[in-house]
PDB file of N, CA and C in Angstrom:
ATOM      1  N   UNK A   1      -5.395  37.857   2.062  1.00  0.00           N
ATOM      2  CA  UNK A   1      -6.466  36.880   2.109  1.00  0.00           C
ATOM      3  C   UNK A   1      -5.850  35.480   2.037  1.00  0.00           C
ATOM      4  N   UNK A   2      -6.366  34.527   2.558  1.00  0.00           N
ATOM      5  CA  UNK A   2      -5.932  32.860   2.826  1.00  0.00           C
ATOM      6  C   UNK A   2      -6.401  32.207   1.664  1.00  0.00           C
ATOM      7  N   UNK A   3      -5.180  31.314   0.900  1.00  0.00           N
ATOM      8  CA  UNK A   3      -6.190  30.773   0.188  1.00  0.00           C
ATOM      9  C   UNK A   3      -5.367  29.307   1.200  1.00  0.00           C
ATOM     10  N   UNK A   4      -6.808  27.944   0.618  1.00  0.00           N
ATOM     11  CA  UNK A   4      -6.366  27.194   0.964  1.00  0.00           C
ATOM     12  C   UNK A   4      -6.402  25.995   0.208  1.00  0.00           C
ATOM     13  N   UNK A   5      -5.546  25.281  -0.500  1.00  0.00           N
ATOM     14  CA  UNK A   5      -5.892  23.910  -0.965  1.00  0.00           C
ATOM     15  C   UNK A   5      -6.140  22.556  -0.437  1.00  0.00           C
ATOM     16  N   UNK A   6      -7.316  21.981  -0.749  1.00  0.00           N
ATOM     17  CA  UNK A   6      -7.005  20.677  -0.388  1.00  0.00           C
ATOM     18  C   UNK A   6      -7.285  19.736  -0.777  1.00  0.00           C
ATOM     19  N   UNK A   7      -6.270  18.557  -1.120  1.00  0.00           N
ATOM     20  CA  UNK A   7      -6.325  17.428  -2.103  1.00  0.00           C
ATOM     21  C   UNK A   7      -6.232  16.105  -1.941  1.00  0.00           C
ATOM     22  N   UNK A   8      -7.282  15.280  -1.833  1.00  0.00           N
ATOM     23  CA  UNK A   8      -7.643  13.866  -1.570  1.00  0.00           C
ATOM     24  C   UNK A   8      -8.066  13.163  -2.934  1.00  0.00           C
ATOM     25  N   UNK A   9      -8.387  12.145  -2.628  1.00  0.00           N
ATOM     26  CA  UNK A   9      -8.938  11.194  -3.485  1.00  0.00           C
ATOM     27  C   UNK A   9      -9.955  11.515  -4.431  1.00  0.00           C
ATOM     28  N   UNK A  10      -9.879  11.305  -5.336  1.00  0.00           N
ATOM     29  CA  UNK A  10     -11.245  10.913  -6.300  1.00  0.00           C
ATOM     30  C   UNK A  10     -12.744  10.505  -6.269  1.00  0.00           C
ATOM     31  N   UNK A  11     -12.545  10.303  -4.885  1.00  0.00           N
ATOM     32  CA  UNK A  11     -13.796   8.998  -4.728  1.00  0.00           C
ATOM     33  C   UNK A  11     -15.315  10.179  -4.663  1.00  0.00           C
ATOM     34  N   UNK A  12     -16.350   9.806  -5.433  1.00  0.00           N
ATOM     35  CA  UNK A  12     -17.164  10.512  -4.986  1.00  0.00           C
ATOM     36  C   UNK A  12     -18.000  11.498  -4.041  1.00  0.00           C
ATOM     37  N   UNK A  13     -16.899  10.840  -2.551  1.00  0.00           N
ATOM     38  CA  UNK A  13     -17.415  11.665  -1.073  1.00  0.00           C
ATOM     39  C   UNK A  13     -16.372  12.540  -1.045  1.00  0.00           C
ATOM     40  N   UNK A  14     -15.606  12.209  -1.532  1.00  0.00           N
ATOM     41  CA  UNK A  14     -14.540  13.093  -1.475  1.00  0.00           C
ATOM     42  C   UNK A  14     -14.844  14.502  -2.182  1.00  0.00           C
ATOM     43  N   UNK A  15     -15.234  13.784  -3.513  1.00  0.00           N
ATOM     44  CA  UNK A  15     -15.764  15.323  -4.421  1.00  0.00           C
ATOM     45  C   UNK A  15     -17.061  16.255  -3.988  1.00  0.00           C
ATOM     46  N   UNK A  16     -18.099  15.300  -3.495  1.00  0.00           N
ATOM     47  CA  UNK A  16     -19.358  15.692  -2.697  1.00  0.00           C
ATOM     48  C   UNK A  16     -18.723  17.057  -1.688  1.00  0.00           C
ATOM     49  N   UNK A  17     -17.630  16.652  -0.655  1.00  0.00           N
ATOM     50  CA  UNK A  17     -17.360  17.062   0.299  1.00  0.00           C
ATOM     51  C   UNK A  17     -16.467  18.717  -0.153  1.00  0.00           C
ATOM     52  N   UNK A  18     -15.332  18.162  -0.729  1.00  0.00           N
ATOM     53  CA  UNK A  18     -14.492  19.357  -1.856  1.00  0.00           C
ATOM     54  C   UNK A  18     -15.684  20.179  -2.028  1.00  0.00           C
ATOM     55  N   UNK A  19     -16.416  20.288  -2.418  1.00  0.00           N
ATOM     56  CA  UNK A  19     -17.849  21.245  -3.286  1.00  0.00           C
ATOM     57  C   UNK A  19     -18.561  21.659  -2.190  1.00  0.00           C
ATOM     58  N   UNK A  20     -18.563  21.139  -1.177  1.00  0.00           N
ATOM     59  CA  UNK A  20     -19.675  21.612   0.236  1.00  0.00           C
ATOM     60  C   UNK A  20     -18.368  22.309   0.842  1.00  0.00           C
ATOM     61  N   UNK A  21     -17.252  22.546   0.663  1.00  0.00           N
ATOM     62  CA  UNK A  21     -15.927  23.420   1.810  1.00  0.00           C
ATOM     63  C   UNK A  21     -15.867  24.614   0.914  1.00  0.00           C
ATOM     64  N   UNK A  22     -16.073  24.397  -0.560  1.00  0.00           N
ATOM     65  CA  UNK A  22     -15.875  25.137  -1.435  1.00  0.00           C
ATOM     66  C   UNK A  22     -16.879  26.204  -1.366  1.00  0.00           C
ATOM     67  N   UNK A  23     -17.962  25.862  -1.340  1.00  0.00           N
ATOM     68  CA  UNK A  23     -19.587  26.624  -0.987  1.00  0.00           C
ATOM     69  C   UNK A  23     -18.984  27.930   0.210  1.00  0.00           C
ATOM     70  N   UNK A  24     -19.162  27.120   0.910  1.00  0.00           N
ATOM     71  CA  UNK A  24     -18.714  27.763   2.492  1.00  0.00           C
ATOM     72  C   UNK A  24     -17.540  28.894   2.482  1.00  0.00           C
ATOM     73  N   UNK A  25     -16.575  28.150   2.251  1.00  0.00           N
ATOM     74  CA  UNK A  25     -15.197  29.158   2.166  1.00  0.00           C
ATOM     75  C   UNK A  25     -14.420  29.425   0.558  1.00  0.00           C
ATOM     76  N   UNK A  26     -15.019  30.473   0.270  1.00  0.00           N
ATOM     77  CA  UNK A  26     -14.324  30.970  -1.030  1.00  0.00           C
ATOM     78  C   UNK A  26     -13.483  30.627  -1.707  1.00  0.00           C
ATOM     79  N   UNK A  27     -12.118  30.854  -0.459  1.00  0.00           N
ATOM     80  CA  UNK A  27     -10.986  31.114  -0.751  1.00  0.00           C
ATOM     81  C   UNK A  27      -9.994  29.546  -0.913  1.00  0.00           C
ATOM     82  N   UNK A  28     -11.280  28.755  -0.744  1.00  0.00           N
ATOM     83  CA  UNK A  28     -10.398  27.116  -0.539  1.00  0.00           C
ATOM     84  C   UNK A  28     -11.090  26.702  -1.567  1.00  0.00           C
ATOM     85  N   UNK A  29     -10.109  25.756  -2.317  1.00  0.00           N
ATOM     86  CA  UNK A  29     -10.010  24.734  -3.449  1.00  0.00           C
ATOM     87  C   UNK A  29      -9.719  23.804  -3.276  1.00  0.00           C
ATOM     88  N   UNK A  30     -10.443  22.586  -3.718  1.00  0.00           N
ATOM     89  CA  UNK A  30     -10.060  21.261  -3.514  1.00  0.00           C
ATOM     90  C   UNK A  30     -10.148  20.539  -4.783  1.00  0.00           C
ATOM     91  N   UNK A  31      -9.206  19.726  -4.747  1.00  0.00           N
ATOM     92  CA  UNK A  31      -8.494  19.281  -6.112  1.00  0.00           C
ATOM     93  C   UNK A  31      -8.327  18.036  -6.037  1.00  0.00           C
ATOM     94  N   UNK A  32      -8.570  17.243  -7.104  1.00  0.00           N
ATOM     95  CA  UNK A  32      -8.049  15.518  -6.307  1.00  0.00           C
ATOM     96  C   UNK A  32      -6.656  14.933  -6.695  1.00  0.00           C
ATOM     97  N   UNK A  33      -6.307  13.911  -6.281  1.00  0.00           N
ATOM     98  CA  UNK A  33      -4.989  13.842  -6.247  1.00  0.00           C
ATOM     99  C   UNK A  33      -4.515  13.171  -7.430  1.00  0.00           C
ATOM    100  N   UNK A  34      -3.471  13.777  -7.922  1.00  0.00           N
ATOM    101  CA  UNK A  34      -2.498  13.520  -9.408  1.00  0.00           C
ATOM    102  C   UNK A  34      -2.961  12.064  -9.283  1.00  0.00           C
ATOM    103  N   UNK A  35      -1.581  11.499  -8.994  1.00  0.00           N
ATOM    104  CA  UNK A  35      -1.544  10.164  -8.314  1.00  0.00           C
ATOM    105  C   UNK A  35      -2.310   8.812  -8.583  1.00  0.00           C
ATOM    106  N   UNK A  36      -3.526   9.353  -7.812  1.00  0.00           N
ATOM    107  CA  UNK A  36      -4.546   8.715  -7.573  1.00  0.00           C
ATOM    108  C   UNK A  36      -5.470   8.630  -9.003  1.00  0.00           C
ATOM    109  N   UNK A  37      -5.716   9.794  -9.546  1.00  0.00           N
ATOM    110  CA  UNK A  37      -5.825   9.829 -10.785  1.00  0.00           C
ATOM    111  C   UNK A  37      -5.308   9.072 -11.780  1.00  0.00           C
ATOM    112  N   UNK A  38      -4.153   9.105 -11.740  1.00  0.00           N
ATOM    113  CA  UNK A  38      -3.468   8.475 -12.563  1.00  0.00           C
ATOM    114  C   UNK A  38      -2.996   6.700 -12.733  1.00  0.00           C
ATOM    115  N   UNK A  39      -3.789   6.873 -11.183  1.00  0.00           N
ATOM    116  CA  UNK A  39      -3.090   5.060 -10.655  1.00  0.00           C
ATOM    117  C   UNK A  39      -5.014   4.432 -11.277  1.00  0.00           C
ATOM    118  N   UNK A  40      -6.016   5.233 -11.301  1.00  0.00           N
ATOM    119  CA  UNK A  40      -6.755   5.026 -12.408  1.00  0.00           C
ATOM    120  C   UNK A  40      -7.344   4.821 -13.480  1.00  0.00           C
ATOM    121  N   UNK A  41      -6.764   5.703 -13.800  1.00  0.00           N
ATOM    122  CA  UNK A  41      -6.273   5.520 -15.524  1.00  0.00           C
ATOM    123  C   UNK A  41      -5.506   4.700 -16.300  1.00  0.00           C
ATOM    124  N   UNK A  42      -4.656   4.252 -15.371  1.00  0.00           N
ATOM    125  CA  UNK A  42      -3.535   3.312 -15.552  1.00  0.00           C
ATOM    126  C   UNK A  42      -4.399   1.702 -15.705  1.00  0.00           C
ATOM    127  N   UNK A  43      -5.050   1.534 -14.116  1.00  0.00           N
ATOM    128  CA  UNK A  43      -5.971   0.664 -14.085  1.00  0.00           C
ATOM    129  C   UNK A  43      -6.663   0.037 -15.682  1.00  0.00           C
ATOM    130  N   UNK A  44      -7.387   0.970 -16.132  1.00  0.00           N
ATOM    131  CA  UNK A  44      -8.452   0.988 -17.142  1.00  0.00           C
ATOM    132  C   UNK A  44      -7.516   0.671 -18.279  1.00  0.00           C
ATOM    133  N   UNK A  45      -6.456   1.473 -18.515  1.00  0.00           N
ATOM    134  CA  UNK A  45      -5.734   0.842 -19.433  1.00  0.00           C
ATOM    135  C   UNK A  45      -5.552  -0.345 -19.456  1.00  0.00           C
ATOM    136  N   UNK A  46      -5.348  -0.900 -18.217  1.00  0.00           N
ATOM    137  CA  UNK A  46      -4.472  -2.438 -18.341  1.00  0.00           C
ATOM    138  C   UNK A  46      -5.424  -3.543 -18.272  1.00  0.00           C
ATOM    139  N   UNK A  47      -6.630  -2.542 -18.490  1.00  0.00           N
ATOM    140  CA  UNK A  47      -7.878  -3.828 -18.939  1.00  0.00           C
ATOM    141  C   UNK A  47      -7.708  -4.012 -20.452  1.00  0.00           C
ATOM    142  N   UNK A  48      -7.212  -3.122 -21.348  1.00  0.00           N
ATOM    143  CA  UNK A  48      -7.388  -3.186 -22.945  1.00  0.00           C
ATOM    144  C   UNK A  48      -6.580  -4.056 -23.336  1.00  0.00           C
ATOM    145  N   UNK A  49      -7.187  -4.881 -23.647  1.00  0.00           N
ATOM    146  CA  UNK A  49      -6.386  -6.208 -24.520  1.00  0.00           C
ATOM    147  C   UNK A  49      -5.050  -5.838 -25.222  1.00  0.00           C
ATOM    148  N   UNK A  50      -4.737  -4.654 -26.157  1.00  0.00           N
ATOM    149  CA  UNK A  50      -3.783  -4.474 -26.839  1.00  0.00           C
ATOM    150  C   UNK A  50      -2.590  -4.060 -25.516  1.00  0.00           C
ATOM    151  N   UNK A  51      -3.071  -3.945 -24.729  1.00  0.00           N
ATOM    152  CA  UNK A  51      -1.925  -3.600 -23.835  1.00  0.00           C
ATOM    153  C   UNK A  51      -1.479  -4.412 -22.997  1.00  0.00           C
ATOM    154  N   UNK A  52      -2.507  -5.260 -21.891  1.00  0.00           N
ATOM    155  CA  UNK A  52      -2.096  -6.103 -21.013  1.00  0.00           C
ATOM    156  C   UNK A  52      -1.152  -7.157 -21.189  1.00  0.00           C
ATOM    157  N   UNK A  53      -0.155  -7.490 -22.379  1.00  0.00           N
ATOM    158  CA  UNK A  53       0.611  -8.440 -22.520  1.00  0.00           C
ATOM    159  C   UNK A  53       1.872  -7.253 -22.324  1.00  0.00           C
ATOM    160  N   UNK A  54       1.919  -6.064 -23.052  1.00  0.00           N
ATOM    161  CA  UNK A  54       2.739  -5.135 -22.361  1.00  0.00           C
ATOM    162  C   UNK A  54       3.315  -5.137 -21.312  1.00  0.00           C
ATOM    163  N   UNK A  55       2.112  -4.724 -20.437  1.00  0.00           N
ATOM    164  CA  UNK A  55       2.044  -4.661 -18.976  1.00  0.00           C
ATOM    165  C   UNK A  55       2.592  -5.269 -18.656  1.00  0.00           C
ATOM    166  N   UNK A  56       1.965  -6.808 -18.760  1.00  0.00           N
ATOM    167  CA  UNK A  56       2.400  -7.994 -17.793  1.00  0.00           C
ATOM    168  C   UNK A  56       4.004  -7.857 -18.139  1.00  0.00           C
ATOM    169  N   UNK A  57       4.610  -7.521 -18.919  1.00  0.00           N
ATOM    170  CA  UNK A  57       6.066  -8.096 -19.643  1.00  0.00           C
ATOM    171  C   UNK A  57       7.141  -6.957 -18.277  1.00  0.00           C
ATOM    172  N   UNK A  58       6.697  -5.893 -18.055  1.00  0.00           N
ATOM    173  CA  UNK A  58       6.647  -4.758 -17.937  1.00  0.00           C
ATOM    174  C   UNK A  58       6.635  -5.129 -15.911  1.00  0.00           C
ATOM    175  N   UNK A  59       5.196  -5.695 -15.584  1.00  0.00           N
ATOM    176  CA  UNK A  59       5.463  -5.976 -14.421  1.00  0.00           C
ATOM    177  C   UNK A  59       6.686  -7.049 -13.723  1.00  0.00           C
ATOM    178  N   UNK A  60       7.124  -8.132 -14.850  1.00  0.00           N
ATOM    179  CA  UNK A  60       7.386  -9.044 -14.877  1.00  0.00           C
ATOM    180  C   UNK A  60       9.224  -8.420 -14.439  1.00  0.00           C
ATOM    181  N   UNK A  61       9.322  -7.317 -15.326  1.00  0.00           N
ATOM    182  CA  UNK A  61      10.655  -6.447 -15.414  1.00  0.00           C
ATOM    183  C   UNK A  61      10.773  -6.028 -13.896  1.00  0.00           C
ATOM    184  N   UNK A  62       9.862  -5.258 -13.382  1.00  0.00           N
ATOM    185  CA  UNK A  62       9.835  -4.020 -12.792  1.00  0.00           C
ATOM    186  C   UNK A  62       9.876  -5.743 -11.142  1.00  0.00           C
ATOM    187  N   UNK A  63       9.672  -6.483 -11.358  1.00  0.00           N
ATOM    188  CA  UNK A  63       9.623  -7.585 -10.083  1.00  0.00           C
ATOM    189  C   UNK A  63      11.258  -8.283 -10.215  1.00  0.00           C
ATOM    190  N   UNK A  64      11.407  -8.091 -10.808  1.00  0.00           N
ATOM    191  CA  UNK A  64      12.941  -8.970 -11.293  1.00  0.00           C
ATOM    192  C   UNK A  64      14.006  -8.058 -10.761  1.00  0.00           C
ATOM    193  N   UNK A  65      13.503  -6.582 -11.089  1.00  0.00           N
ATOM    194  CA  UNK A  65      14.872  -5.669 -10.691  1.00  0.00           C
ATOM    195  C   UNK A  65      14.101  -4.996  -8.926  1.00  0.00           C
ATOM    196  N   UNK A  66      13.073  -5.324  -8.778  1.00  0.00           N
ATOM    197  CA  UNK A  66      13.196  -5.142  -7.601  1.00  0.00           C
ATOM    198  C   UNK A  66      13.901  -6.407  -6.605  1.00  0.00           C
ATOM    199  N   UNK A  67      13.564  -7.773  -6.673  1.00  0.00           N
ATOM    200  CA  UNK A  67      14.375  -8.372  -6.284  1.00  0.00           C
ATOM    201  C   UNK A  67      15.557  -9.197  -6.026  1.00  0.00           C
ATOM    202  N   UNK A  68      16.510  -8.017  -7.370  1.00  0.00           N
ATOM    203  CA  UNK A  68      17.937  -8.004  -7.449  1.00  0.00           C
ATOM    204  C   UNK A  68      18.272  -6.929  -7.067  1.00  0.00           C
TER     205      UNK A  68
END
């Protein structure tokens, strides 16, 4: 038997859609992407005050050794 995965974005149509392939064909799973997930989460973090001076110190690093 086939199984099949498939893994996109987060975004609400995305999940709408995952759940309507899922209905249909059993054997397929759709999953959203690590990644993307995570480049989310990340987001939300770097709204919290206790962190964003972190961050910034952090982006400030990560720009310096990219353009050396």
């Amino acid at each position: 038997e086939l199984v099949v995965q498939v893994v996109s974005d987060n975004g609400s149509n995305y999940k709408a859609v995952g759940r309507l392939l899922m209905e249909k064909y059993p054997t397929m799973y759709w999953t959203p992407c690590v990644a993307h997930c995570l480049d989310l989460m990340l987001e939300d973090v770097g709204k919290i005050k206790e962190f964003s001076h972190c961050i910034a110190k952090a982006k400030r690093t990560t720009g310096f050794i990219y353009a050396h």
